[in-house]
Each structure stands twice: as structure tokens, then as C-alpha cells.
C-alpha atoms as a PDB file:
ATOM      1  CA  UNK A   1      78.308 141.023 175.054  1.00  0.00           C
ATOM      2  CA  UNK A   2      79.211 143.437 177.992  1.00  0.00           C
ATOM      3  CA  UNK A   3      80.120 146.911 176.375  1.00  0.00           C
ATOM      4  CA  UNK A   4      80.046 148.207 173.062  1.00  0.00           C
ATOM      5  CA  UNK A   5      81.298 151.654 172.029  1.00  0.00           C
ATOM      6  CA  UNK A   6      83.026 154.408 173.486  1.00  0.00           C
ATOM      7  CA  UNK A   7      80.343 155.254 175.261  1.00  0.00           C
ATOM      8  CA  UNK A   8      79.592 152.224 176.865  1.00  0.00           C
ATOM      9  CA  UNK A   9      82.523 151.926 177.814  1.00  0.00           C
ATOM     10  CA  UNK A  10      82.800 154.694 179.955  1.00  0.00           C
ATOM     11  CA  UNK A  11      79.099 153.922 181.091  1.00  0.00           C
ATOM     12  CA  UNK A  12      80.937 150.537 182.273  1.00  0.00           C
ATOM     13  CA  UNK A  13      83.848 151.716 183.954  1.00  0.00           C
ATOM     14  CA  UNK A  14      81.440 154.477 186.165  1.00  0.00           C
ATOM     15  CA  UNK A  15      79.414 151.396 187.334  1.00  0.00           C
ATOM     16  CA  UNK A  16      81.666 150.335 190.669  1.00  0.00           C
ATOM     17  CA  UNK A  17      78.676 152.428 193.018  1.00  0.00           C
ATOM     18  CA  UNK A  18      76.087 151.621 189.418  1.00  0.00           C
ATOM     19  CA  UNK A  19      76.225 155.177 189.582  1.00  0.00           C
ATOM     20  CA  UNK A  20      74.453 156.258 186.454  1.00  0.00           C
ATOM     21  CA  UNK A  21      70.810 157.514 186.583  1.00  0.00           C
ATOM     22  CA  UNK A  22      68.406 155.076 185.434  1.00  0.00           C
ATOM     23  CA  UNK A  23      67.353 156.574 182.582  1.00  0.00           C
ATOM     24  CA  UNK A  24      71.398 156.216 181.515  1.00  0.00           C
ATOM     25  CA  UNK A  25      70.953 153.000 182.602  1.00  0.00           C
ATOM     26  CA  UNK A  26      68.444 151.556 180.597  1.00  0.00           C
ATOM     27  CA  UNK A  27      69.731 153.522 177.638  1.00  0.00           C
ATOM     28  CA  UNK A  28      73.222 151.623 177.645  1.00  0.00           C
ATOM     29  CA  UNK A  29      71.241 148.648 178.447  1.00  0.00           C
ATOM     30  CA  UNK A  30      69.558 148.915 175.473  1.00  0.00           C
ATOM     31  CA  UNK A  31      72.878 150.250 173.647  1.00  0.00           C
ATOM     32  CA  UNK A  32      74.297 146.626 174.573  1.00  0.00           C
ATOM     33  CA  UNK A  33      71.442 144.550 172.774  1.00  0.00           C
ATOM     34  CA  UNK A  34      71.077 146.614 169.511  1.00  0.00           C
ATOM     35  CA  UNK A  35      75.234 146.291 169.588  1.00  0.00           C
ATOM     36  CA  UNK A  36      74.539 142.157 170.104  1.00  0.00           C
ATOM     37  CA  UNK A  37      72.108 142.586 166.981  1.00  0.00           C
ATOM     38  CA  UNK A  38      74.948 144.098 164.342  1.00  0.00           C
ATOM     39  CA  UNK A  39      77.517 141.776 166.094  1.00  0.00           C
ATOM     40  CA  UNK A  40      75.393 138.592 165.303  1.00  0.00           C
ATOM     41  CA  UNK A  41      77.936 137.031 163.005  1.00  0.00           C
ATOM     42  CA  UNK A  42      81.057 137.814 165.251  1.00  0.00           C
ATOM     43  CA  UNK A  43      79.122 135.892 168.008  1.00  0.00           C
ATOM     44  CA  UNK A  44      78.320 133.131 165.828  1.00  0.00           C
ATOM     45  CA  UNK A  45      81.891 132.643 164.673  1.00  0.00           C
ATOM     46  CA  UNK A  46      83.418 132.839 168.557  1.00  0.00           C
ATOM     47  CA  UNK A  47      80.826 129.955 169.561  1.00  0.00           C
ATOM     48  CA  UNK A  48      81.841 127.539 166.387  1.00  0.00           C
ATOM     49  CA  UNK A  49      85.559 128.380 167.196  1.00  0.00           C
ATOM     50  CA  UNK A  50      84.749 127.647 171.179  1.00  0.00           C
ATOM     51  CA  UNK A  51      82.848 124.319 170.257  1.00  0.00           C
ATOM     52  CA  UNK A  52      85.891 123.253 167.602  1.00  0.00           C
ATOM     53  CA  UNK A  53      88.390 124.177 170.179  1.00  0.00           C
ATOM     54  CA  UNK A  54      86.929 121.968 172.520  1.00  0.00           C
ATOM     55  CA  UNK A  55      85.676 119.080 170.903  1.00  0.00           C
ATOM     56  CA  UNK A  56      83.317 118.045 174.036  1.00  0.00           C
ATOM     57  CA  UNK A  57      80.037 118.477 174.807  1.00  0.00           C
ATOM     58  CA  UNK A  58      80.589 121.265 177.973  1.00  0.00           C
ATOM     59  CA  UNK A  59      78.629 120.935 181.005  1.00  0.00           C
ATOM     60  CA  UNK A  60      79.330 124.228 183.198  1.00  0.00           C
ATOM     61  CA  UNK A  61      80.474 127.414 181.411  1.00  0.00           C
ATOM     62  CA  UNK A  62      80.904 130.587 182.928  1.00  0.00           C
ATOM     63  CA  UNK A  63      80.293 134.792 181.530  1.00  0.00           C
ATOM     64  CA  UNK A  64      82.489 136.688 182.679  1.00  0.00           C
ATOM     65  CA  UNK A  65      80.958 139.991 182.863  1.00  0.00           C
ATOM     66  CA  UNK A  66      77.916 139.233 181.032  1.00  0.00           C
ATOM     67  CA  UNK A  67      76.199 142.234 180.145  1.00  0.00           C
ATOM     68  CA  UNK A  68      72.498 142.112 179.497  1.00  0.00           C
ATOM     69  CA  UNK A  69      72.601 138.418 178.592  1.00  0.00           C
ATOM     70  CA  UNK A  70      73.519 138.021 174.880  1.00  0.00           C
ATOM     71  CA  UNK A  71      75.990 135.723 175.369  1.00  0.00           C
ATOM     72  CA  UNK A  72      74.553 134.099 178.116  1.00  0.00           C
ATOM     73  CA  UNK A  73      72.074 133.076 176.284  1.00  0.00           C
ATOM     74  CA  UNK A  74      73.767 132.476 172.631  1.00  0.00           C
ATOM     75  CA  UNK A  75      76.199 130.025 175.054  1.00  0.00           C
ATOM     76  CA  UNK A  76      72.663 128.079 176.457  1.00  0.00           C
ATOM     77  CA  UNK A  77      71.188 127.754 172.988  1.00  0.00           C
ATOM     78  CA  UNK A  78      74.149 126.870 171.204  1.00  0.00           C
ATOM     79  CA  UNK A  79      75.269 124.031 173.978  1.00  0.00           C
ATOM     80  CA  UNK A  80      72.342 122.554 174.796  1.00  0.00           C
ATOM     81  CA  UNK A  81      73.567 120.299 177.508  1.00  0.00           C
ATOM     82  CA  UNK A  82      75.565 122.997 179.571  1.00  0.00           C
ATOM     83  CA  UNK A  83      74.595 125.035 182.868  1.00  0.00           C
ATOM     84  CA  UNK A  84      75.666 128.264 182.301  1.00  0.00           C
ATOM     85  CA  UNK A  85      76.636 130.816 185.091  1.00  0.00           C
ATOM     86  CA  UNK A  86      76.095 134.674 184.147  1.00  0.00           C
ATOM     87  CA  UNK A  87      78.772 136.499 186.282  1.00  0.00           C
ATOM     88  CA  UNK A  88      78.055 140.817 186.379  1.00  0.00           C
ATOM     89  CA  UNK A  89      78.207 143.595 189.045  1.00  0.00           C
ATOM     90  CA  UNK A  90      74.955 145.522 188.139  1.00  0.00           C
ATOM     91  CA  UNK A  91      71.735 143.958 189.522  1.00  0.00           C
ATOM     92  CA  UNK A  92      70.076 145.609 186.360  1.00  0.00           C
ATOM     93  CA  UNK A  93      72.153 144.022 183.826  1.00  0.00           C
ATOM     94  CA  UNK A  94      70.863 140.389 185.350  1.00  0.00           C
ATOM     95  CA  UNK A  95      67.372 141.706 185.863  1.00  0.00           C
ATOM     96  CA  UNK A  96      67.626 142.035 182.241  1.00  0.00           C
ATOM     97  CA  UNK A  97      69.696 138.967 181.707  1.00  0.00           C
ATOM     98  CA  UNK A  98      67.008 136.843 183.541  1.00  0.00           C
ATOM     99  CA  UNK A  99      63.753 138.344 181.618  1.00  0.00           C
ATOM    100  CA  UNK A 100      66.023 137.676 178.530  1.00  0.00           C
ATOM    101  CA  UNK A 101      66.718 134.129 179.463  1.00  0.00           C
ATOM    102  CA  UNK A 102      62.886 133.333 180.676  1.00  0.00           C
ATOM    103  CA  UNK A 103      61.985 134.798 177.324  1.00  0.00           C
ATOM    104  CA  UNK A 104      63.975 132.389 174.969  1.00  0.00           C
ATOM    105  CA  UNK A 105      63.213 129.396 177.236  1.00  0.00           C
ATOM    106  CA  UNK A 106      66.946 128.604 178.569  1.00  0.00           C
ATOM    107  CA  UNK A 107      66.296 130.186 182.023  1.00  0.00           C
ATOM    108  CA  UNK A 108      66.523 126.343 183.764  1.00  0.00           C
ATOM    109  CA  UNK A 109      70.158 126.345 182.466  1.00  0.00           C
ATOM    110  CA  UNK A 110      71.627 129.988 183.780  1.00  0.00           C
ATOM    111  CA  UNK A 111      72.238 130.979 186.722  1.00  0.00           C
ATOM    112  CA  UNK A 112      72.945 134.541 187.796  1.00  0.00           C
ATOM    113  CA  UNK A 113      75.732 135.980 190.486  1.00  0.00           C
ATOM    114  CA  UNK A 114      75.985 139.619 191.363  1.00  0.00           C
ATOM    115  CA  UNK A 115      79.815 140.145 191.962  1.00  0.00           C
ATOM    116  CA  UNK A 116      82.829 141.918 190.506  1.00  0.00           C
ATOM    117  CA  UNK A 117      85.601 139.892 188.532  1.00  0.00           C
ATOM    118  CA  UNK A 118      87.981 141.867 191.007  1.00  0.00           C
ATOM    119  CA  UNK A 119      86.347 139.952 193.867  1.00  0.00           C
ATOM    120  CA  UNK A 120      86.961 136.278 194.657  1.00  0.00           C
ATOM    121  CA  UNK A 121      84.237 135.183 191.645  1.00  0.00           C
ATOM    122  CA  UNK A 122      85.182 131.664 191.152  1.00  0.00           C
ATOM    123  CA  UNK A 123      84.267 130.575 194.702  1.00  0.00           C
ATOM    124  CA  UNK A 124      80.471 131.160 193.376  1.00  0.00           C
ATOM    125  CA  UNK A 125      81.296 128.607 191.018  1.00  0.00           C
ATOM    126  CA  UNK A 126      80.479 124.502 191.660  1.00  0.00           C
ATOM    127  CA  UNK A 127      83.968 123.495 190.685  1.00  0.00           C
ATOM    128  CA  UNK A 128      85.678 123.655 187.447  1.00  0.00           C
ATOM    129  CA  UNK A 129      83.928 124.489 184.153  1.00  0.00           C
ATOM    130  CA  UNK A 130      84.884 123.069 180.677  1.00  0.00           C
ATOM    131  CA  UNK A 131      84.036 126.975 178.667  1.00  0.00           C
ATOM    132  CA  UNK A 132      85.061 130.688 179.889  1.00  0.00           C
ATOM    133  CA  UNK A 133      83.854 133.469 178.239  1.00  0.00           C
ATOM    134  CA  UNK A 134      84.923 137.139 178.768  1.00  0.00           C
ATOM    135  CA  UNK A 135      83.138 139.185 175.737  1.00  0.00           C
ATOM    136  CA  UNK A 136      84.472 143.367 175.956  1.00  0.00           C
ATOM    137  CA  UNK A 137      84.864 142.640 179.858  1.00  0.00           C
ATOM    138  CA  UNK A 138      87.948 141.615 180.306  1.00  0.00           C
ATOM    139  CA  UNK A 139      89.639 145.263 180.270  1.00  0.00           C
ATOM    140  CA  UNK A 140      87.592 146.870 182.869  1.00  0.00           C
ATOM    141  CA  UNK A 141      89.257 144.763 185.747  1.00  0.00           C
ATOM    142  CA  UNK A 142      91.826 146.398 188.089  1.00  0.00           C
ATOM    143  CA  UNK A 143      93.858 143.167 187.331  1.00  0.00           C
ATOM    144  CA  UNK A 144      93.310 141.016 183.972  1.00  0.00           C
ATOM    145  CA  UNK A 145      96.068 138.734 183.972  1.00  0.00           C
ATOM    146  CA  UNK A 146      95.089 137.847 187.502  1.00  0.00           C
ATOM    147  CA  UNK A 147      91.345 137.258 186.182  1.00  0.00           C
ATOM    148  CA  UNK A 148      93.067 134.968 183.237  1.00  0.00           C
ATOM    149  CA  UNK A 149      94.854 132.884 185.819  1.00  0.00           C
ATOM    150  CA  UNK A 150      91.927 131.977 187.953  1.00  0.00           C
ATOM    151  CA  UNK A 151      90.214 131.467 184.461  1.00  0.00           C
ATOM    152  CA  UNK A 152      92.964 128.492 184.079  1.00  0.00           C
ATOM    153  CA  UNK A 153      92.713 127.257 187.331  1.00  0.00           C
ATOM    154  CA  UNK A 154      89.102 126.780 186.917  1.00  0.00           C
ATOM    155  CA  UNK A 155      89.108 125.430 183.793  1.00  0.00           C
ATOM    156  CA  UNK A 156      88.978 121.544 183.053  1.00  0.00           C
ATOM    157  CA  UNK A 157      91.987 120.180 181.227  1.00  0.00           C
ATOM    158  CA  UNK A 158      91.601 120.431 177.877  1.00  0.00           C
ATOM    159  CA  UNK A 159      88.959 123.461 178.358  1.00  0.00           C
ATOM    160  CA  UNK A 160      88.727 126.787 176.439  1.00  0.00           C
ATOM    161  CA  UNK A 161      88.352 130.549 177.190  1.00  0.00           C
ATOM    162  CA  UNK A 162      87.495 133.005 174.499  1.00  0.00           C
ATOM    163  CA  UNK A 163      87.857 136.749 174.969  1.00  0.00           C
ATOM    164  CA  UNK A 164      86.968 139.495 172.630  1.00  0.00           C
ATOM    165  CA  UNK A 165      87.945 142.720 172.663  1.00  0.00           C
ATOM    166  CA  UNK A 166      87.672 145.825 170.257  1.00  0.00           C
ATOM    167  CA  UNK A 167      90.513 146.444 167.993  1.00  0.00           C
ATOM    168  CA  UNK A 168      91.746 148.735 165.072  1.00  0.00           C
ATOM    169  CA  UNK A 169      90.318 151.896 164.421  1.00  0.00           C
ATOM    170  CA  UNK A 170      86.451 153.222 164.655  1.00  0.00           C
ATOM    171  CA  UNK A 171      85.343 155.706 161.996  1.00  0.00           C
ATOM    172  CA  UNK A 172      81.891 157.848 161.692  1.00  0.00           C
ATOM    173  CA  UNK A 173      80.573 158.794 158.335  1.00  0.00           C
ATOM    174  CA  UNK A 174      79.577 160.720 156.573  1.00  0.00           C
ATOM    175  CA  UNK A 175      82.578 163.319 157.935  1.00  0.00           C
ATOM    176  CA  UNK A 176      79.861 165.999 159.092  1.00  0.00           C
ATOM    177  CA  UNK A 177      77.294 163.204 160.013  1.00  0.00           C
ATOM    178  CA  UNK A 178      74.920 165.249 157.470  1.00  0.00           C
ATOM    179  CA  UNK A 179      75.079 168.245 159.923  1.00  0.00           C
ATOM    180  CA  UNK A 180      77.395 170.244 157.508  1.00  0.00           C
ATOM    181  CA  UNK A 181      79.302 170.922 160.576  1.00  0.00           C
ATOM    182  CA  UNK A 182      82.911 169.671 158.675  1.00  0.00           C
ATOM    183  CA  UNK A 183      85.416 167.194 160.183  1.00  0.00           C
ATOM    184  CA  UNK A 184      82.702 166.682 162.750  1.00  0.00           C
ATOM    185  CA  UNK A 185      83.295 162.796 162.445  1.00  0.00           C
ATOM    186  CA  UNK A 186      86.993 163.089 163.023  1.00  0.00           C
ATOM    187  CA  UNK A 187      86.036 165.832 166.275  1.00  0.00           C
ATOM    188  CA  UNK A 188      84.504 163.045 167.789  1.00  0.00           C
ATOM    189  CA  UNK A 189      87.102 160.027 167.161  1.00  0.00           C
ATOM    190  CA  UNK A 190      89.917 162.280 168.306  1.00  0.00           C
ATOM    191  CA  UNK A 191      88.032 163.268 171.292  1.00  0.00           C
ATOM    192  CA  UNK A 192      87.408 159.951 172.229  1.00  0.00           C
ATOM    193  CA  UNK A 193      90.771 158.831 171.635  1.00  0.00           C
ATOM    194  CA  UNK A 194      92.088 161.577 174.276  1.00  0.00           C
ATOM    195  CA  UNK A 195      90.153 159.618 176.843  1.00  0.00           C
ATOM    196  CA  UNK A 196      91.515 156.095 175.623  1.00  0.00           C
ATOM    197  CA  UNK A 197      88.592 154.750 173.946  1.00  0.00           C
ATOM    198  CA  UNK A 198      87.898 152.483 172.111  1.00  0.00           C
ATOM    199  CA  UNK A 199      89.722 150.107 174.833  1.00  0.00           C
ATOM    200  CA  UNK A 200      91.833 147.641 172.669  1.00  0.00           C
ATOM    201  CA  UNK A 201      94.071 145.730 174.589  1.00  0.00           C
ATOM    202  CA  UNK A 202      95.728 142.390 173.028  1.00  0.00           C
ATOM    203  CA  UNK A 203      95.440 139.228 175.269  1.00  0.00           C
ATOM    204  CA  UNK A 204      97.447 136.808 173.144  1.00  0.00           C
ATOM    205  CA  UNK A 205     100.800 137.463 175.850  1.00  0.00           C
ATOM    206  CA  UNK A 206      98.739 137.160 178.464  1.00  0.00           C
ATOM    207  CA  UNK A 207      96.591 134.254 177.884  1.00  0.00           C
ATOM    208  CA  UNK A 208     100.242 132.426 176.844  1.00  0.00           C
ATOM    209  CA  UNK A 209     101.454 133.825 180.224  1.00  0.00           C
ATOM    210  CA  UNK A 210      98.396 132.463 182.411  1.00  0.00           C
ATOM    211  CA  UNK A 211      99.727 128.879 180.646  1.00  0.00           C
ATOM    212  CA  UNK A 212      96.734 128.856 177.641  1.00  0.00           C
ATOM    213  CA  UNK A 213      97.993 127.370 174.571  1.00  0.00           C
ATOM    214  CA  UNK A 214      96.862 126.766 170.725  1.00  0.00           C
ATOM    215  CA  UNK A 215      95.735 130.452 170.459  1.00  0.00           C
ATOM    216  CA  UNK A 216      93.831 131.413 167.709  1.00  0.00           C
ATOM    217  CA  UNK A 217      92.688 135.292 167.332  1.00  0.00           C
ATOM    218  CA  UNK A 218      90.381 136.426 164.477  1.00  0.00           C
ATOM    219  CA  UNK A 219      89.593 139.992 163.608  1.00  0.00           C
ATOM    220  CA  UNK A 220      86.046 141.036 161.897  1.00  0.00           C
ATOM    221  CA  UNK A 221      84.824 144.378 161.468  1.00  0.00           C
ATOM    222  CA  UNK A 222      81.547 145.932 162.683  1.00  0.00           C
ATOM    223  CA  UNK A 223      79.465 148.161 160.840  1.00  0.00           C
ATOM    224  CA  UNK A 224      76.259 149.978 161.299  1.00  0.00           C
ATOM    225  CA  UNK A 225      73.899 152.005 159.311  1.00  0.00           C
ATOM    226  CA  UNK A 226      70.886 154.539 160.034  1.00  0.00           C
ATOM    227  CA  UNK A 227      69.113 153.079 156.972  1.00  0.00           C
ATOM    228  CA  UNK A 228      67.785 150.358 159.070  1.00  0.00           C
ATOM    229  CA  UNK A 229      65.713 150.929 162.343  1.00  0.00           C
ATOM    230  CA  UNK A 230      67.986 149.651 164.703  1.00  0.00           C
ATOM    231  CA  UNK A 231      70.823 150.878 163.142  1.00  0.00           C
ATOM    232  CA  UNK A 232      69.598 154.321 163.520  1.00  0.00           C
ATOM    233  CA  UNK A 233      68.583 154.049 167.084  1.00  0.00           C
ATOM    234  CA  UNK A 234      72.106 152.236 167.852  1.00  0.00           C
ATOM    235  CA  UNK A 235      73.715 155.038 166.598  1.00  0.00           C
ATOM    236  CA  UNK A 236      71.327 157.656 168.258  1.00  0.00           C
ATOM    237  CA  UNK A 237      71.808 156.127 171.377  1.00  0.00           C
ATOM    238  CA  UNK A 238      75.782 155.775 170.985  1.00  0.00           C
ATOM    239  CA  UNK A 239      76.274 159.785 170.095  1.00  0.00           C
ATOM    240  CA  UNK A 240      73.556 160.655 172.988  1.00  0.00           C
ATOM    241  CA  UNK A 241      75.802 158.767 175.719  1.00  0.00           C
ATOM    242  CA  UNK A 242      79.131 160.002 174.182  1.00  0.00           C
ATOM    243  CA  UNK A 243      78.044 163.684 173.818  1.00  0.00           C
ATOM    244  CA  UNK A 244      77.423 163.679 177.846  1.00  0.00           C
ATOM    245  CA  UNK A 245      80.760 161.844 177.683  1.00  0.00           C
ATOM    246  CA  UNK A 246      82.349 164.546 175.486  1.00  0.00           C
ATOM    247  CA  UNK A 247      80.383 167.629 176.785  1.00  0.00           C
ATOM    248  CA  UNK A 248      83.620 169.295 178.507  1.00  0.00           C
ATOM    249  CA  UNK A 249      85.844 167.915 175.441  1.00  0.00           C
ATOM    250  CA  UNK A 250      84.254 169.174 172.168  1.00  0.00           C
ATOM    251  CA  UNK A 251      83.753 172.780 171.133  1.00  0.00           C
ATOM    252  CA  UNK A 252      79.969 174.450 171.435  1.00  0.00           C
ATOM    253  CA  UNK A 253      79.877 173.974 167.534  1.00  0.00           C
ATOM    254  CA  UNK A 254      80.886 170.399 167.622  1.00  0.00           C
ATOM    255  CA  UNK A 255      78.546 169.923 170.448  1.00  0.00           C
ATOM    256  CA  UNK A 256      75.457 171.703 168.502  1.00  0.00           C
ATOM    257  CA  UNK A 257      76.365 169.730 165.571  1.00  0.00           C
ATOM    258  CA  UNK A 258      76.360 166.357 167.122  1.00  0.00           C
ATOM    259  CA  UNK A 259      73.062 167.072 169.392  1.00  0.00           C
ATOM    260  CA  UNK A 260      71.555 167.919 165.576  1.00  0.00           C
ATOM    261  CA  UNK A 261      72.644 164.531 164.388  1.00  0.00           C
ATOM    262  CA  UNK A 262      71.015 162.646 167.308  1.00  0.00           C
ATOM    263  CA  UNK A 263      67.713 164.778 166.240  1.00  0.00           C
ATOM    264  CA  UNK A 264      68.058 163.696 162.802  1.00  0.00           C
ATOM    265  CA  UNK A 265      68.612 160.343 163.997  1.00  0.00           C
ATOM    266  CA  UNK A 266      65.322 160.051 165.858  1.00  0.00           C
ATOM    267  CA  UNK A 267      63.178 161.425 162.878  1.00  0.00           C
ATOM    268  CA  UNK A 268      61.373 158.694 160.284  1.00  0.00           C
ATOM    269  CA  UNK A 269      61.860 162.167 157.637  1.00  0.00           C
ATOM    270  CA  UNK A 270      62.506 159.394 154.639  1.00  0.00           C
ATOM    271  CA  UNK A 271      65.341 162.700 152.970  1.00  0.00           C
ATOM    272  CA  UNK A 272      67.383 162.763 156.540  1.00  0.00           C
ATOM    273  CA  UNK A 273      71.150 161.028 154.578  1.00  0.00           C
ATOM    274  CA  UNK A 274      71.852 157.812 156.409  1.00  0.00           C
ATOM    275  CA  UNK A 275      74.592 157.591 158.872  1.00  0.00           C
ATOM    276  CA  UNK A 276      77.675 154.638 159.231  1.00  0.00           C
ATOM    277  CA  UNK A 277      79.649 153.241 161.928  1.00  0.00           C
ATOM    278  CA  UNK A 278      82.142 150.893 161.887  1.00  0.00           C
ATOM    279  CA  UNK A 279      84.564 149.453 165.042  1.00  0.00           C
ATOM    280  CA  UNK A 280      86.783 146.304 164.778  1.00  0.00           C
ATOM    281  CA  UNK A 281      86.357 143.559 166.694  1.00  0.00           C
ATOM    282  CA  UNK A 282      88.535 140.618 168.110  1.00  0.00           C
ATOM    283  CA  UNK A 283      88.401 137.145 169.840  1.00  0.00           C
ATOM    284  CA  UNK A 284      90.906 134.680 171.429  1.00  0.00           C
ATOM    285  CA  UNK A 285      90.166 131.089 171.716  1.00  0.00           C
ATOM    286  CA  UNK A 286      92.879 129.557 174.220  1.00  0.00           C
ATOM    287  CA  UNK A 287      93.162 126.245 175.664  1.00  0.00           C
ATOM    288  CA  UNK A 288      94.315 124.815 178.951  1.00  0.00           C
ATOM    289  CA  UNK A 289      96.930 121.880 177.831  1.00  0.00           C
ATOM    290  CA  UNK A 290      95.819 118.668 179.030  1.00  0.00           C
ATOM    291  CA  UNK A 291      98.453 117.518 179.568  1.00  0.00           C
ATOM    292  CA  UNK A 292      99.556 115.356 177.362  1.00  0.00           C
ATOM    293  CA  UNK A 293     101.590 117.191 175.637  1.00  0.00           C
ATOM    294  CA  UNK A 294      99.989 118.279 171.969  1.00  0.00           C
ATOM    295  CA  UNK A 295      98.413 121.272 173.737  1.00  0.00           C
ATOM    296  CA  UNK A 296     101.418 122.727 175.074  1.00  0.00           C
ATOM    297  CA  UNK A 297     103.342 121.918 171.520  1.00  0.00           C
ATOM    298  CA  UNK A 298     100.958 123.703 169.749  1.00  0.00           C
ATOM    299  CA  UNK A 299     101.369 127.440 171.542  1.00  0.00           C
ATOM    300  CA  UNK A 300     101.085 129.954 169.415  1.00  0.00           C
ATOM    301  CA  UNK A 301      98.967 132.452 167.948  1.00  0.00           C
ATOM    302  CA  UNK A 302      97.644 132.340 164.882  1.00  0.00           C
ATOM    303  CA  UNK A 303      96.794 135.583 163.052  1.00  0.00           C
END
């Protein structure tokens, strides 16, 4: 999926020049795939409500925005028969995306194109497409409910887009991070909040809008612990790239506290008290009506 945490999303919405240093760079890149690892199950249940939802075998599907490739290449392995176009505006992202794809064997069945969803993306395309998919992308666009009705045009009759999105609230614990710095947890949240993170917009009025119907939208929550390796190097990576995100926002003793955290974080010490995460997460599954009517009966969404 494209972005993952506060952090990352920041990281995403600085990319327009891909102005980050390359050491940022490959850490959010890397931020994005241990994310894709703890979201697993999410991922899992979009693609089963994509392939119910459209009850056909797809041949072309597009990502919109696709990150370093995780859903790229959980769309090739779970439809075997489809071509799949990875659409992103970072030539590092789809370096990555391409090793990734070579790697699990799909790479004759996705193709890569280096432009912005703002830009005029579906002329890349060879025609319509029977699947969409817009996974924590959809937000950073100057003009989403413009992106959702090229989305429609493009799509078959009868075809489906799925967005996700985060949603809810996004918690830290223990509430000093085992720093003893106090309320350090809720510091952070709040300070992220200020800037508008976590990014949680809800699509289901504009998907109806673009002329989707049969809506469904299913909530799961993600959490992550420092008791496993990944999990601890997910969240060490997460507080690095929000502490350079906070550094102007959070007092010197919040700021001290968090930077111990991280070091805690990157030590194997077996005593260092594990660490949680947890953000909600959402998907749409919408359908273009094909016009026969039962489609455009069956608007709604379903909660």
C-alpha cells in the first residue's frame, strides 16, 4: 500500500520535487513494506471483497499510487490472468516495485508508469480496466473526486474500485513508551493531530457522487508490537521519521524522550518493555452499474 503512518504521510505529501534525501527515502520505503507485513490480513480481505464484487475473471487492473509494490503484486498473484499497471510519481518507489515484482515471479504481468494521479494518468492506460485500486493514495491528490470520476470512466461496466484509507483514532503505548517521560504517547498523537494526521477522509459520498454503486466499507484495526523483529523496526522507523516531522512541535523533553525510545527500539537488550501501535484502517468496494439496473438499485453503503 502507498503510505502508512503519520509519518509517511507527510514523507508522501513532500514528494511533488521527491524531495527527501535518500537516506529518508529508503527509510519510508522500507516503512511502507514492514506496514504491508502487519496489514497482511486487511489486504487479504480487500482482494476477496474486490474478486466477490466482481464476479469475473479481470484482465487489466490499475494501482493507483502504488507505493513500493505490495499491492501490485498481491493484485498479480491473487488474479492470475490480469495485466496489472503500477501507477506512482517517485522513480524509487517503482525501482522498488519492479525488483519486488521480478522477485515473486509476476514481473511479465505489471507494468510500471511514472506520473502523478493529478496529471492526465488514464491516457497511459490501453483502454478500460475491469479493477481500480487506490490503497492510502487517494487523499494526497489536489482533486479526489476528479481522480474517482476518471476511475468510472475507465472502468468496464460492471467493474470495481476499492479504496482504503486510515480511519478512527491511532494510539502509542505504553503512555511513556518505557522512557518514563509521562503522557509522552499522548505528546505525540496530539502533535500529530495539529498537523492533520492521520489523514482519514470518508469516500462513501464521493464514490456515490462519481456514479459507483453497491458500496460496501469495512473497518479493521492495525496493531503492532516491538516484541517481534519487524514490529520493532516498524515502529523505530515510524518515531525516527515523525520526530524530524515533530522536531519544531514537541518540547526538548518530549523530543529527548522519544529519540530514547527509538534507541531502545534498535537494541536486541531482551529487559527493554515492548512497545504497541495501533491505527484503524478502512476500504470501499464500489461498482460501476452495468446497466441493467440491479447495480444502480442496490446504492448504498453498508457499514
Amino acid at each position: 500500500m502507498t503510505s502508512t503512518t503519520p509519518a509517511a504521510h507527510d514523507h508522501h505529501h513532500a514528494r511533488p520535487g521527491h524531495g527527501p534525501a535518500p537516506e529518508s527515502d529508503r527509510e519510508f520505503a522500507e516503512l511502507l513494506d514492514l506496514d504491508a507485513v502487519h496489514a497482511a490480513p486487511f489486504l487479504r480481505e480487500a482482494l476477496l471483497a474486490a474478486a466477490a464484487a466482481l464476479g469475473r475473471e479481470p484482465r487489466e487492473i490499475v494501482d493507483l499510487g502504488a507505493g513500493t509494490g505490495t499491492s501490485t503484486v498481491a493484485l498479480a498473484n491473487h488474479f492470475p490472468e490480469a495485466r496489472v499497471h503500477a501507477l506512482d510519481a517517485s522513480p524509487g518507489m517503482l525501482e522498488r516495485l519492479r525488483a519486488s515484482s521480478i522477485d515473486t515471479g509476476v514481473s511479465s504481468r505489471v507494468e510500471t508508469h511514472l506520473l502523478n494521479l493529478d496529471d492526465n494518468w488514464p491516457s497511459v492506460l490501453p483502454g478500460s480496466v475491469d479493477l481500480a485500486w487506490a490503497a492510502l493514495s487517494l487523499h494526497h491528490t489536489n482533486d479526489p473526486a476528479r481522480v474517482l470520476q476518471q476511475t468510472f470512466a475507465l472502468l468496464r461496466p460492471g467493474g470495481v474500485a476499492v479504496v482504503s484509507e486510515f480511519t478512527g483514532a491511532t494510539t502509542y503505548s505504553p503512555a511513556d513508551l518505557g522512557t518514563g517521560r509521562q503522557s509522552l504517547a499522548d505528546h505525540l498523537v496530539k502533535a500529530l493531530a495539529a498537523r492533520g494526521y492521520p489523514v482519514a477522509p470518508d469516500w462513501s459520498e464521493a464514490l456515490t457522487e462519481a456514479g459507483f454503486a453497491r458500496i460496501q466499507r469495512q473497518e479493521t484495526t492495525i496493531s503492532v508490537s516491538s516484541a517481534t523483529l519487524d514490529g520493532a523496526r516498524f515502529l523505530q522507523l515510524q518515531l525516527t521519521l515523525n520526530r524530524q516531522l515533530l522536531a519544531n512541535d514537541l518540547g526538548s523533553e518530549d523530543l529527548v524522550a522519544v529519540d530514547a525510545a527509538i534507541v531502545s527500539l534498535a537494541s536486541d537488550r531482551p529487559a527493554v518493555a515492548h512497545k504497541y501501535y495501533t491505527s484503524g484502517r478502512v476500504f470501499w468496494v464500489a461498482v460501476r452499474p452495468d446497466g441493467r439496473g440491479a447495480d444502480t438499485a442496490a446504492t448504498g453503503v453498508d457499514r
